[in-house]
C-alpha atoms as a PDB file:
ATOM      1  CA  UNK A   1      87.827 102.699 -51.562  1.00  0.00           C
ATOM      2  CA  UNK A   2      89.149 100.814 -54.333  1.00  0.00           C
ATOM      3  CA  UNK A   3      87.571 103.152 -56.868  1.00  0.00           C
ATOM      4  CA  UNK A   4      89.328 105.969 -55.358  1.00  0.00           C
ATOM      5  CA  UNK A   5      92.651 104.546 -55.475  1.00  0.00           C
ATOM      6  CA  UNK A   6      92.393 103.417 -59.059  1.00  0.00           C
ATOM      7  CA  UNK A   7      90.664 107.073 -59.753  1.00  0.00           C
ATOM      8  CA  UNK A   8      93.753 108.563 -57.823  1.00  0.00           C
ATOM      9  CA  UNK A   9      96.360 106.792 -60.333  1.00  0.00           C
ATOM     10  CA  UNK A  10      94.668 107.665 -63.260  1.00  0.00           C
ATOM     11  CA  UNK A  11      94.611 110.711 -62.596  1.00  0.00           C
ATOM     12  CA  UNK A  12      98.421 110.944 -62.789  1.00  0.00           C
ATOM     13  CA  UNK A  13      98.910 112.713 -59.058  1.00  0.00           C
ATOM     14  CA  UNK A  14     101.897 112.719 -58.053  1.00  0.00           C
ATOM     15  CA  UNK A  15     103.394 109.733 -55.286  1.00  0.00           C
ATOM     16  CA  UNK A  16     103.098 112.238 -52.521  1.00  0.00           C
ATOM     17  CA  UNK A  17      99.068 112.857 -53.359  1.00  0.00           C
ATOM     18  CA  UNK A  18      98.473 109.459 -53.539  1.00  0.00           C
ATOM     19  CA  UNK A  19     100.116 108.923 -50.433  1.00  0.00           C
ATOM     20  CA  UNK A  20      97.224 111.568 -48.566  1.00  0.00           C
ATOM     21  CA  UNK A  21      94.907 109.957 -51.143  1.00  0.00           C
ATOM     22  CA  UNK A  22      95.810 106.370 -49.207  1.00  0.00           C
ATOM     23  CA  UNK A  23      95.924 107.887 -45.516  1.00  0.00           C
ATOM     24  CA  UNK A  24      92.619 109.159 -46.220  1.00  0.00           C
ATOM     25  CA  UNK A  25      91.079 105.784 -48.110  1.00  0.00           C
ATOM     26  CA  UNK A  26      92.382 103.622 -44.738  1.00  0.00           C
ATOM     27  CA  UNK A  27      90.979 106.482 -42.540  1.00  0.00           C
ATOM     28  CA  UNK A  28      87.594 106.034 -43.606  1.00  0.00           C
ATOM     29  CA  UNK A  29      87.103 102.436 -44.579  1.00  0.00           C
ATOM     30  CA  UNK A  30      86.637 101.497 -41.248  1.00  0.00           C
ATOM     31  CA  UNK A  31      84.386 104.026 -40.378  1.00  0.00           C
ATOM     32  CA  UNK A  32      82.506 103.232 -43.504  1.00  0.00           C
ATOM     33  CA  UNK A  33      82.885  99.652 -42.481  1.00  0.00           C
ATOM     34  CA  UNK A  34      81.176 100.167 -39.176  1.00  0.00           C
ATOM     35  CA  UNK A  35      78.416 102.360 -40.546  1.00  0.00           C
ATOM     36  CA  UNK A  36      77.478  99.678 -43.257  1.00  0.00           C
ATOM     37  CA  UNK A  37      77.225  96.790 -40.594  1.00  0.00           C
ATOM     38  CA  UNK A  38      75.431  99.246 -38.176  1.00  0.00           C
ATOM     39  CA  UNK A  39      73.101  99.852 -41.256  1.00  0.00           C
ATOM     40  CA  UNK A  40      72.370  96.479 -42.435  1.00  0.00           C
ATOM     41  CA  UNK A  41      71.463  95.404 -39.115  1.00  0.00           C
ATOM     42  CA  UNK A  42      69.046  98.090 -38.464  1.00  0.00           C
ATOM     43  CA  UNK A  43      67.694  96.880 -42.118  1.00  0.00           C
ATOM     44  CA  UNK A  44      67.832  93.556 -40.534  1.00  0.00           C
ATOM     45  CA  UNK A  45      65.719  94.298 -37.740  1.00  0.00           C
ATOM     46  CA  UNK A  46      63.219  96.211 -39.559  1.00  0.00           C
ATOM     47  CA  UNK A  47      62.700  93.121 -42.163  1.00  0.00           C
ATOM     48  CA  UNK A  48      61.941  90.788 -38.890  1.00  0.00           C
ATOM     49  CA  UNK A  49      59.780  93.257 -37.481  1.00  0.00           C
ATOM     50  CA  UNK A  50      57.855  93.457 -40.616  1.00  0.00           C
ATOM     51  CA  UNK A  51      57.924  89.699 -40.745  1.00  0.00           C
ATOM     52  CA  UNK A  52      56.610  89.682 -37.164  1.00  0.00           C
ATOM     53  CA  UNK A  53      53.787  92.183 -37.695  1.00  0.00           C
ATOM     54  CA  UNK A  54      52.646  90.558 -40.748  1.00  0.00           C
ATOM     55  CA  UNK A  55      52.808  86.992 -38.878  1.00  0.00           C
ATOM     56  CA  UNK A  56      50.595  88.823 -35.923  1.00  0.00           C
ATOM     57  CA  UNK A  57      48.128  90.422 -38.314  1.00  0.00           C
ATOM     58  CA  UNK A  58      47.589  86.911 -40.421  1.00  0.00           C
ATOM     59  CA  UNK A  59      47.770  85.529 -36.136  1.00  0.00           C
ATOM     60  CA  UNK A  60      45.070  88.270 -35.402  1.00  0.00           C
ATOM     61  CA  UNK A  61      43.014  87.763 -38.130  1.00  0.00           C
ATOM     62  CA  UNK A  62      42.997  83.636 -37.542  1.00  0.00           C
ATOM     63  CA  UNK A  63      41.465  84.742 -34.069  1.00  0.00           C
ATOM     64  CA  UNK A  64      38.942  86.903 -35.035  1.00  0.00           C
ATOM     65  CA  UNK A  65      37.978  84.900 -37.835  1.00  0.00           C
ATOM     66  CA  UNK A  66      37.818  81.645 -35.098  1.00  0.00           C
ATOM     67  CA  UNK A  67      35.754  84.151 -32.498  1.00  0.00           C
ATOM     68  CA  UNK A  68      33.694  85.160 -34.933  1.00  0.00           C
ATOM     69  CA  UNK A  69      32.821  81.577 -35.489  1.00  0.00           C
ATOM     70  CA  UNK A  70      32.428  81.070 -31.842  1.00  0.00           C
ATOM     71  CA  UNK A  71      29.991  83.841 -32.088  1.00  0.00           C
ATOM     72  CA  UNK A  72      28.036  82.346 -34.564  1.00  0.00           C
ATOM     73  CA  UNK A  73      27.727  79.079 -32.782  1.00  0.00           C
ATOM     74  CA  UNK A  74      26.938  80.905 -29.938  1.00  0.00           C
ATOM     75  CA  UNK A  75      24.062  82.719 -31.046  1.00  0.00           C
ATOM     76  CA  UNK A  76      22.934  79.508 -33.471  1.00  0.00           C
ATOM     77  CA  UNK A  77      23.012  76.929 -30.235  1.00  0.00           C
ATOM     78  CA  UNK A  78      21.304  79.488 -27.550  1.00  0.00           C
ATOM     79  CA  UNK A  79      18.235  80.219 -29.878  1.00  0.00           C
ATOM     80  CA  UNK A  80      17.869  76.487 -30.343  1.00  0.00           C
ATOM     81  CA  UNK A  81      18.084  75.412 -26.602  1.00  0.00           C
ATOM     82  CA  UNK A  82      16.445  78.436 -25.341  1.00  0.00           C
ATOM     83  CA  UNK A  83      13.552  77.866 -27.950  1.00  0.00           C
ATOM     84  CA  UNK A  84      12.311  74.294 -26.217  1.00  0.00           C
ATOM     85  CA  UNK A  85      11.774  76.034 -22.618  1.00  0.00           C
ATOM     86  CA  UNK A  86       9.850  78.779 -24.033  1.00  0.00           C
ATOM     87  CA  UNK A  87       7.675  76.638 -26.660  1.00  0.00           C
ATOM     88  CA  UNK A  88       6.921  74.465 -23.386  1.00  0.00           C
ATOM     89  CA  UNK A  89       5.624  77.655 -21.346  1.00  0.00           C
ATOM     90  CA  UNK A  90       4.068  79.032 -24.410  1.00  0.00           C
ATOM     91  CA  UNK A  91       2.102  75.943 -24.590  1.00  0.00           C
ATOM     92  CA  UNK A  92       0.950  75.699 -20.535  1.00  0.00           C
ATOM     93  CA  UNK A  93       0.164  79.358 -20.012  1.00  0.00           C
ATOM     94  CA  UNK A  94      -2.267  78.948 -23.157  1.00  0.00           C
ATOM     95  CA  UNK A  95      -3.868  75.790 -21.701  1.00  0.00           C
ATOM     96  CA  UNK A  96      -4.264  77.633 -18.313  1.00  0.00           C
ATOM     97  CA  UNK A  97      -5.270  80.368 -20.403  1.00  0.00           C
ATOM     98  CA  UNK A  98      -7.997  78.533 -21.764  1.00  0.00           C
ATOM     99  CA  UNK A  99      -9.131  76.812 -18.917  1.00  0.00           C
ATOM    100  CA  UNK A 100      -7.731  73.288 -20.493  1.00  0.00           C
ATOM    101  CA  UNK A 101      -5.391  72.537 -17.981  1.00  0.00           C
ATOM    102  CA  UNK A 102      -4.761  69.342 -16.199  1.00  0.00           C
ATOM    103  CA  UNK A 103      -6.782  69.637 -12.914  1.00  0.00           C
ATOM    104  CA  UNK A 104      -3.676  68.751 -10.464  1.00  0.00           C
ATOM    105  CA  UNK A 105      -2.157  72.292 -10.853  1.00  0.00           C
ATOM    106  CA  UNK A 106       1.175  71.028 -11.853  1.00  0.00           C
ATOM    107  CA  UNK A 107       1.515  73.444 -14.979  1.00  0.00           C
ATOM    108  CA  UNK A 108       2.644  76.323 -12.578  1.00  0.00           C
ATOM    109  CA  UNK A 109       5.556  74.599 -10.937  1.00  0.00           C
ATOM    110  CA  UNK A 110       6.662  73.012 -14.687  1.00  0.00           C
ATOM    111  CA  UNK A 111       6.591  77.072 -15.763  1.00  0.00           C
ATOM    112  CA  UNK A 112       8.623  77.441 -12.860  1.00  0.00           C
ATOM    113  CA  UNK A 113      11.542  74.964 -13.654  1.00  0.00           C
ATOM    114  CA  UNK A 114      11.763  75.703 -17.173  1.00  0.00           C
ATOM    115  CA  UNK A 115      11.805  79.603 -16.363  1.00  0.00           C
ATOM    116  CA  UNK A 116      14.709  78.429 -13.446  1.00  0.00           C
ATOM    117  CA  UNK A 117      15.873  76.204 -16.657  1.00  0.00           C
ATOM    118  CA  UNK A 118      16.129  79.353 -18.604  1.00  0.00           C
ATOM    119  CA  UNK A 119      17.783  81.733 -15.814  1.00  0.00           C
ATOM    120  CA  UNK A 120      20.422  79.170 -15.360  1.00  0.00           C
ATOM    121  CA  UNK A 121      21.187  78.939 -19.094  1.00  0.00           C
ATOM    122  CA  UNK A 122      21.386  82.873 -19.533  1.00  0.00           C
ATOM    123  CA  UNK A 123      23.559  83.011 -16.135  1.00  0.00           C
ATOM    124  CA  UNK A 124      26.102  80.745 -17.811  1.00  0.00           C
ATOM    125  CA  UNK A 125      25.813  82.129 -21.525  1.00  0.00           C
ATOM    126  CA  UNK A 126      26.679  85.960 -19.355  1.00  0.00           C
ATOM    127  CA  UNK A 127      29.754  84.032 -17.749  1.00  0.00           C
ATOM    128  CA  UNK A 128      30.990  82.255 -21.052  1.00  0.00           C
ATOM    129  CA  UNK A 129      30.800  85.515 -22.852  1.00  0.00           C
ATOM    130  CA  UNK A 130      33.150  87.047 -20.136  1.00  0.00           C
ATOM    131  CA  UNK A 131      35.441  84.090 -20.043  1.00  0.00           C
ATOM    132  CA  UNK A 132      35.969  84.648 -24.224  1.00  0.00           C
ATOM    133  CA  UNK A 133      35.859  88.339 -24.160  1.00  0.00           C
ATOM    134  CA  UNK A 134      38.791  88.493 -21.188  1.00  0.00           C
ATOM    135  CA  UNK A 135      36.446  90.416 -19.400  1.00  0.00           C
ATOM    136  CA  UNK A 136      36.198  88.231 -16.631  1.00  0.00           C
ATOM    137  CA  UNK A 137      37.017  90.073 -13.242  1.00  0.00           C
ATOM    138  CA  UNK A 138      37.708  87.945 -10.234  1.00  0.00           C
ATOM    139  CA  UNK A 139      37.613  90.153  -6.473  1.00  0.00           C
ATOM    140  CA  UNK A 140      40.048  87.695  -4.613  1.00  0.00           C
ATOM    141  CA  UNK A 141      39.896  87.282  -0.975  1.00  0.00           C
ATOM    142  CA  UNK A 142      40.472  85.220   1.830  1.00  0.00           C
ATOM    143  CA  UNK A 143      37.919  82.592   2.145  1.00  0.00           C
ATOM    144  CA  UNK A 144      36.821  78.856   3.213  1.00  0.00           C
ATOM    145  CA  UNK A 145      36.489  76.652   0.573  1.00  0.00           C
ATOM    146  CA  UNK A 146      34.775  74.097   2.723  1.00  0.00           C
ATOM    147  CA  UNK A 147      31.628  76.541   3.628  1.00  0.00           C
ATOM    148  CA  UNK A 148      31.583  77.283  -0.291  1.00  0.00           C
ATOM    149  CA  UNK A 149      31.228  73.235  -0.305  1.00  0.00           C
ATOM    150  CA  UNK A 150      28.890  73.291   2.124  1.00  0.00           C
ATOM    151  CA  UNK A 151      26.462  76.332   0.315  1.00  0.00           C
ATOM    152  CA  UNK A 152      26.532  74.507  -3.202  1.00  0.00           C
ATOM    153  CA  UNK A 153      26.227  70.881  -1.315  1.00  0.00           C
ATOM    154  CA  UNK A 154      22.746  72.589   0.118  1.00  0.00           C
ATOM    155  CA  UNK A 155      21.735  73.991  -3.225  1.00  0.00           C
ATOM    156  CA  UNK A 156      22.401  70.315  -5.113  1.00  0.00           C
ATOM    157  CA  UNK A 157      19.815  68.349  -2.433  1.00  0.00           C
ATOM    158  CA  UNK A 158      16.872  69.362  -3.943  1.00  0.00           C
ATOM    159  CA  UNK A 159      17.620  68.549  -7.622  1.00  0.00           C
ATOM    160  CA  UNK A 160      19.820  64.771  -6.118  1.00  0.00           C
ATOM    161  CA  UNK A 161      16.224  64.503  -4.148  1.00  0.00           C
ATOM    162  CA  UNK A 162      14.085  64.349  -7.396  1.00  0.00           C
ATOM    163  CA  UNK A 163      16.955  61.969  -9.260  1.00  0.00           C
ATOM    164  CA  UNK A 164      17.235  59.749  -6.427  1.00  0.00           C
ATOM    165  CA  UNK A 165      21.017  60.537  -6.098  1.00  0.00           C
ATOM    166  CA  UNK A 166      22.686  60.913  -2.853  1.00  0.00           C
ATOM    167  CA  UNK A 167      25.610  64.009  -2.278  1.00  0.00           C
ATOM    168  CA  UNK A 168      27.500  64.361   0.094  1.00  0.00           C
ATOM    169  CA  UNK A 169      30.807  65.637   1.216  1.00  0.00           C
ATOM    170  CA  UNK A 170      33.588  66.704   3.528  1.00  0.00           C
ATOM    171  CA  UNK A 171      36.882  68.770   3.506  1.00  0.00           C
ATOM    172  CA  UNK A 172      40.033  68.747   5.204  1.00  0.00           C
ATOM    173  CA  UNK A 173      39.345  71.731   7.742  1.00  0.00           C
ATOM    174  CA  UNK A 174      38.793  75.190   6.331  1.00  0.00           C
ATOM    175  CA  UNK A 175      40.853  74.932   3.971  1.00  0.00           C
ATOM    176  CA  UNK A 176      41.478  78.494   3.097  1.00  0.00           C
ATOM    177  CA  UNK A 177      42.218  80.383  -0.380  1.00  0.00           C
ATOM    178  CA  UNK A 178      42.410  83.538  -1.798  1.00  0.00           C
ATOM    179  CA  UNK A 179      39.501  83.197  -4.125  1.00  0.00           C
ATOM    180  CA  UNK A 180      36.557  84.864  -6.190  1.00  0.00           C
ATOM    181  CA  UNK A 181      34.143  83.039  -3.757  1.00  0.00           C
ATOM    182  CA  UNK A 182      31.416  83.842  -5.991  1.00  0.00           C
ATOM    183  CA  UNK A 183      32.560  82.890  -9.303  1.00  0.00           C
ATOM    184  CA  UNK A 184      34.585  79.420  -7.409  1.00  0.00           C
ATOM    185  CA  UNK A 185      30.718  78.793  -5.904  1.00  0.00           C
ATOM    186  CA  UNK A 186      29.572  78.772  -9.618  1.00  0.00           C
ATOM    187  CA  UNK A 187      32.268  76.343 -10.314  1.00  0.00           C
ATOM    188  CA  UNK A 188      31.092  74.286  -7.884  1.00  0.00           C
ATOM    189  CA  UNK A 189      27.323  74.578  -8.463  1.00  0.00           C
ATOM    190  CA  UNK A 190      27.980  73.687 -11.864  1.00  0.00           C
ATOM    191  CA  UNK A 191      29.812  70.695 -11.151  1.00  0.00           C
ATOM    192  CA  UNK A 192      27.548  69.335  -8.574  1.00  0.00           C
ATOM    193  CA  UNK A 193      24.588  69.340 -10.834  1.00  0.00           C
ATOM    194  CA  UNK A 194      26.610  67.917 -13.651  1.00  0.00           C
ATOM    195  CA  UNK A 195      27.639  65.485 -11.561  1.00  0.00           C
ATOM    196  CA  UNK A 196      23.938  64.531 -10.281  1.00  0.00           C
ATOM    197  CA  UNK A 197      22.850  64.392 -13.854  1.00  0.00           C
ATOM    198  CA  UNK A 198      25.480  62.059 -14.856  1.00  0.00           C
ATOM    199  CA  UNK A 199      24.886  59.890 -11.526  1.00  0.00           C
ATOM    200  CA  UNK A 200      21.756  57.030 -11.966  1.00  0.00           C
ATOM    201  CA  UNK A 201      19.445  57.114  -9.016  1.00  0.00           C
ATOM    202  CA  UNK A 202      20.866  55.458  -6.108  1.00  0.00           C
ATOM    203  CA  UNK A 203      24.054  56.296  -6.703  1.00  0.00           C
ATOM    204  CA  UNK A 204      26.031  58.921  -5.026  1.00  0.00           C
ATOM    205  CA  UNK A 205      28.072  62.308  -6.002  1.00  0.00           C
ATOM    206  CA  UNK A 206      30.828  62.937  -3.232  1.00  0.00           C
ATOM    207  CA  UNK A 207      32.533  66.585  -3.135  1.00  0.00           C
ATOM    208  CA  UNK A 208      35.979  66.621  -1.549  1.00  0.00           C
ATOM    209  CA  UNK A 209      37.909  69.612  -0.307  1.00  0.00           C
ATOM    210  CA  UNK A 210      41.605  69.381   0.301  1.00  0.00           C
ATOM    211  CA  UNK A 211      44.606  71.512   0.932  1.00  0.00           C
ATOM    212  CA  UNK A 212      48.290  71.777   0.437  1.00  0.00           C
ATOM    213  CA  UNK A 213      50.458  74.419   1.498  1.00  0.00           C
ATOM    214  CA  UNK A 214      50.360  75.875  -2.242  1.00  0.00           C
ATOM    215  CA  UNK A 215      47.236  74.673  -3.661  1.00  0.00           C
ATOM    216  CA  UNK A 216      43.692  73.521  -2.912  1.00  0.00           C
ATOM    217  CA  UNK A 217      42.556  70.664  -4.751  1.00  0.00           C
ATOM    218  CA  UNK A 218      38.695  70.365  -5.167  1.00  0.00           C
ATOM    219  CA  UNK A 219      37.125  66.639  -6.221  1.00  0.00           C
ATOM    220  CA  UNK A 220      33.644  66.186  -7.256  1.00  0.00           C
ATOM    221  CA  UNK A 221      33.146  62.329  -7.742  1.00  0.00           C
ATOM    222  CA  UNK A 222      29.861  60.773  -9.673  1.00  0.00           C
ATOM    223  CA  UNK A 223      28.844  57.579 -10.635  1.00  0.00           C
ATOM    224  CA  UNK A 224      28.230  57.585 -14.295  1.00  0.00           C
ATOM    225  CA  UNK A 225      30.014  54.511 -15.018  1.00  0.00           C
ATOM    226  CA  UNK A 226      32.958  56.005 -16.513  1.00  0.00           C
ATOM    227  CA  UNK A 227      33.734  58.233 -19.539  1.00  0.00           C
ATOM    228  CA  UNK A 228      35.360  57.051 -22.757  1.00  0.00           C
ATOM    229  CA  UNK A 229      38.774  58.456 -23.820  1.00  0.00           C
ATOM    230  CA  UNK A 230      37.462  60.471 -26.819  1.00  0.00           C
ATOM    231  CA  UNK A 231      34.449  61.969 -24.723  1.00  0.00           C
ATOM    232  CA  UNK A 232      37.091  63.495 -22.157  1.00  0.00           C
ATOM    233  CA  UNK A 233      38.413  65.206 -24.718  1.00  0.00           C
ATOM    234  CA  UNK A 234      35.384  67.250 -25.573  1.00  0.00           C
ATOM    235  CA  UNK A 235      33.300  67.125 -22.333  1.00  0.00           C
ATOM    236  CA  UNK A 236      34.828  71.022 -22.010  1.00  0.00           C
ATOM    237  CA  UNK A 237      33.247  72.393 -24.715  1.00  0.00           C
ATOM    238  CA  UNK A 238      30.740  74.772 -25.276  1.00  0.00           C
ATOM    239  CA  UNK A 239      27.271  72.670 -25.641  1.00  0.00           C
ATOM    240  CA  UNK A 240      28.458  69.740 -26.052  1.00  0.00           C
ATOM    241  CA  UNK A 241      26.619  67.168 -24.347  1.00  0.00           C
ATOM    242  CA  UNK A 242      28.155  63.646 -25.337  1.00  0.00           C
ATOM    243  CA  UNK A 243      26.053  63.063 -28.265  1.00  0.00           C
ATOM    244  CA  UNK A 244      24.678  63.743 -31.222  1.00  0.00           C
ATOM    245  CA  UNK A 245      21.597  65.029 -30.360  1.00  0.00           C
ATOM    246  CA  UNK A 246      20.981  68.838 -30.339  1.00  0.00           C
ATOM    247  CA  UNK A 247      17.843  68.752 -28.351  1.00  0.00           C
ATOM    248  CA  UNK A 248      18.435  68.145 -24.469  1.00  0.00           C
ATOM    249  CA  UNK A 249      16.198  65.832 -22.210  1.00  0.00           C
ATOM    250  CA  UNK A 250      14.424  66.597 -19.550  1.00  0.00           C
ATOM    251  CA  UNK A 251      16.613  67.724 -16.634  1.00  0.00           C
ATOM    252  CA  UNK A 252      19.837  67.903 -18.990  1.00  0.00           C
ATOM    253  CA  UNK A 253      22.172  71.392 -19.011  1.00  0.00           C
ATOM    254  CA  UNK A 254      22.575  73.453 -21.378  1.00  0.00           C
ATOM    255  CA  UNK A 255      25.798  71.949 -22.255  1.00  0.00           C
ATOM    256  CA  UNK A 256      27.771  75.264 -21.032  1.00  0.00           C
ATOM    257  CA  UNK A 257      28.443  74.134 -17.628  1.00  0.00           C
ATOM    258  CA  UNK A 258      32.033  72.698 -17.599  1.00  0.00           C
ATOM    259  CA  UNK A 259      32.890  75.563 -20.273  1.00  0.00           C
ATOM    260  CA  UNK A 260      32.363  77.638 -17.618  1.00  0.00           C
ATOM    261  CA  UNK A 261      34.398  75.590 -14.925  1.00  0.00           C
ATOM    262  CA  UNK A 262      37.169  75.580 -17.181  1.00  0.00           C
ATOM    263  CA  UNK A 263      36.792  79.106 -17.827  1.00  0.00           C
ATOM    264  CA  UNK A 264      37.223  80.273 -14.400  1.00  0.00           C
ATOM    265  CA  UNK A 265      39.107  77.921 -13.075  1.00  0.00           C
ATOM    266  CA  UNK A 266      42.037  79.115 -15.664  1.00  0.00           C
ATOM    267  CA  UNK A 267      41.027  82.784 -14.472  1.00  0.00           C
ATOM    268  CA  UNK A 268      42.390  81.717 -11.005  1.00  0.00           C
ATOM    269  CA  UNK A 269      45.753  80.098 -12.619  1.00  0.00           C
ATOM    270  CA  UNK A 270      44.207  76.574 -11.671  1.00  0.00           C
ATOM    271  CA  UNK A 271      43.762  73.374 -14.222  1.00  0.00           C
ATOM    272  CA  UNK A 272      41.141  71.260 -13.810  1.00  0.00           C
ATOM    273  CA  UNK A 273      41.074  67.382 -15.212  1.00  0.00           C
ATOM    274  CA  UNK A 274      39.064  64.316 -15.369  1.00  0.00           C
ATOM    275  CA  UNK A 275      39.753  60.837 -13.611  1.00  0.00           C
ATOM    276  CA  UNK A 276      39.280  57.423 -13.301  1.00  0.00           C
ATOM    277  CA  UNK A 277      36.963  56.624 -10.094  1.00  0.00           C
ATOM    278  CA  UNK A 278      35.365  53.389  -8.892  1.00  0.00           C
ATOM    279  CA  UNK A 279      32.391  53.172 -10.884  1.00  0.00           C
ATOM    280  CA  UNK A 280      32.398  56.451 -12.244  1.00  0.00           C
ATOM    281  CA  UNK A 281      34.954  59.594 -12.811  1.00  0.00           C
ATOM    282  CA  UNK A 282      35.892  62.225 -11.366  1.00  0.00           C
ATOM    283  CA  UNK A 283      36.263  66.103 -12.035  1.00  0.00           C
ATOM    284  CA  UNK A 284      39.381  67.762 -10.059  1.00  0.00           C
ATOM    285  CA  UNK A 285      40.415  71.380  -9.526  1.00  0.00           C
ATOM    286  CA  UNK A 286      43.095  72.141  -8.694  1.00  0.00           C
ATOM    287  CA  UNK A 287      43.545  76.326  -7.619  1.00  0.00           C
ATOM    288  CA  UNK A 288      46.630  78.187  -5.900  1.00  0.00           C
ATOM    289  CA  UNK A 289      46.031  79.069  -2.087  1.00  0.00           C
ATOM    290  CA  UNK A 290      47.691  82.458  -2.644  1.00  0.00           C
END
């Protein structure tokens, strides 16, 4: 605008032409106005939206880069824990095998529980790997919590039995929630039997089923003696089994099984924490009713 009114007068046009020249300049100065703001935000918008992509992609690439590692881990840990089992029933068949086996017959049944050892392992590795992937598909419907209690109470007997632990629990009627009743049983399987391994024998693992109007609140309580603040705050990751050693004991997990509670229990919307108990702790879930 101002180049076109200094243009104008140097031009030498007459008062009258500069006049139109004027009328014209304040004509379109606002429209230019208008279309330069209207312009410099849509520049605006595209900068932040190239700002934003490029923050997602470096976002993107952090999580592949940190699933990849998971993936890594994954495979490394499995082929280490699964290779104990199967060195063990390697070792018994070819005894049998060769006729040097122990004449009480126990090698079958040991093949037996390290096969179930095994099964179990895979089961949860198939679970975790859903969980991760977001490929986790829960079929909700209307069920009792306190039977689902009751089913994974009667699975945990015979594995309390041979520890010497005692289970045992109750819930505050039905208590009814719109649940995946088989993936909420696996939650509870696995936190019975982590619960019996933690628990010395004579001590006892009691499973509690409540309900609110909005939520049902599940509480598996052990006797391990309690569980130091910085081992809460990894007792939820994958294979970790609250030491050093990579090798499990007899009778220990996998270290997978309150990966997976966690897991699925966040599928259903639901938290689940650790507590203080007498003489122990305890693991509570907490899930919507609806």
């Amino acid at each position: 605008a101002a180049g076109v009114l200094v243009s104008s007068r140097a031009m030498f046009i007459s008062d009258h032409d500069s006049s139109i020249v004027l009328l014209v300049v304040a004509a379109v100065a606002p429209v230019a106005l208008v279309y330069g703001l209207v312009l410099a935000s849509r520049v605006h918008r595209l900068d932040r939206a190239a700002a934003d992509r490029a923050a997602e992609a470096v976002a993107a690439r952090e999580r592949d880069a940190a699933v990849e590692a998971q993936r890594r881990d994954l495979v490394a840990w499995a082929s280490h824990d699964l290779r104990t089992p199967i060195a063990g029933i390697r070792a018994m068949a070819e005894a049998i095998e060769d006729g040097v086996a122990p004449p009480d017959g126990a090698y079958p049944a040991r093949i037996k529980a390290q096969a179930d050892r095994m099964a179990a392992m895979v089961d949860d590795l198939l679970a975790l790997s859903r969980i991760h992937s977001g490929t986790l598909t829960l079929t909700r419907e209307q069920v009792s919590v306190s039977d689902l209690v009751s089913d994974a109470l009667a699975t945990g007997v015979a594995l309390a039995e041979r520890t010497g632990v005692l289970v045992d629990g109750e819930a505050d009627g039905p208590v009814l929630a719109n649940v995946d009743a088989r993936e909420l049983g696996r939650v509870l399987d696995n936190l019975i039997a982590n619960a019996i391994q933690a628990t010395p024998p004579g001590g006892r693992v009691l499973v509690r089923a409540t309900g609110s109007p909005s939520t049902v609140t599940i509480r598996v309580t052990d006797a391990c003696g309690g569980i130091p603040e910085d081992v809460r705050a990894r007792m939820f990751e994958p294979w970790w089994r609250g030491d050093d050693a990579r090798t499990p004991r007899a009778g220990d997990g996998a270290g997978l099984g309150l990966a997976v509670v966690q897991g699925i229990v966040s599928a259903h919307g639901g938290t689940v924490d650790v507590a203080d108990a007498p003489g122990g702790c305890a693991i509570e879930v907490v899930l919507p009713r609806a």
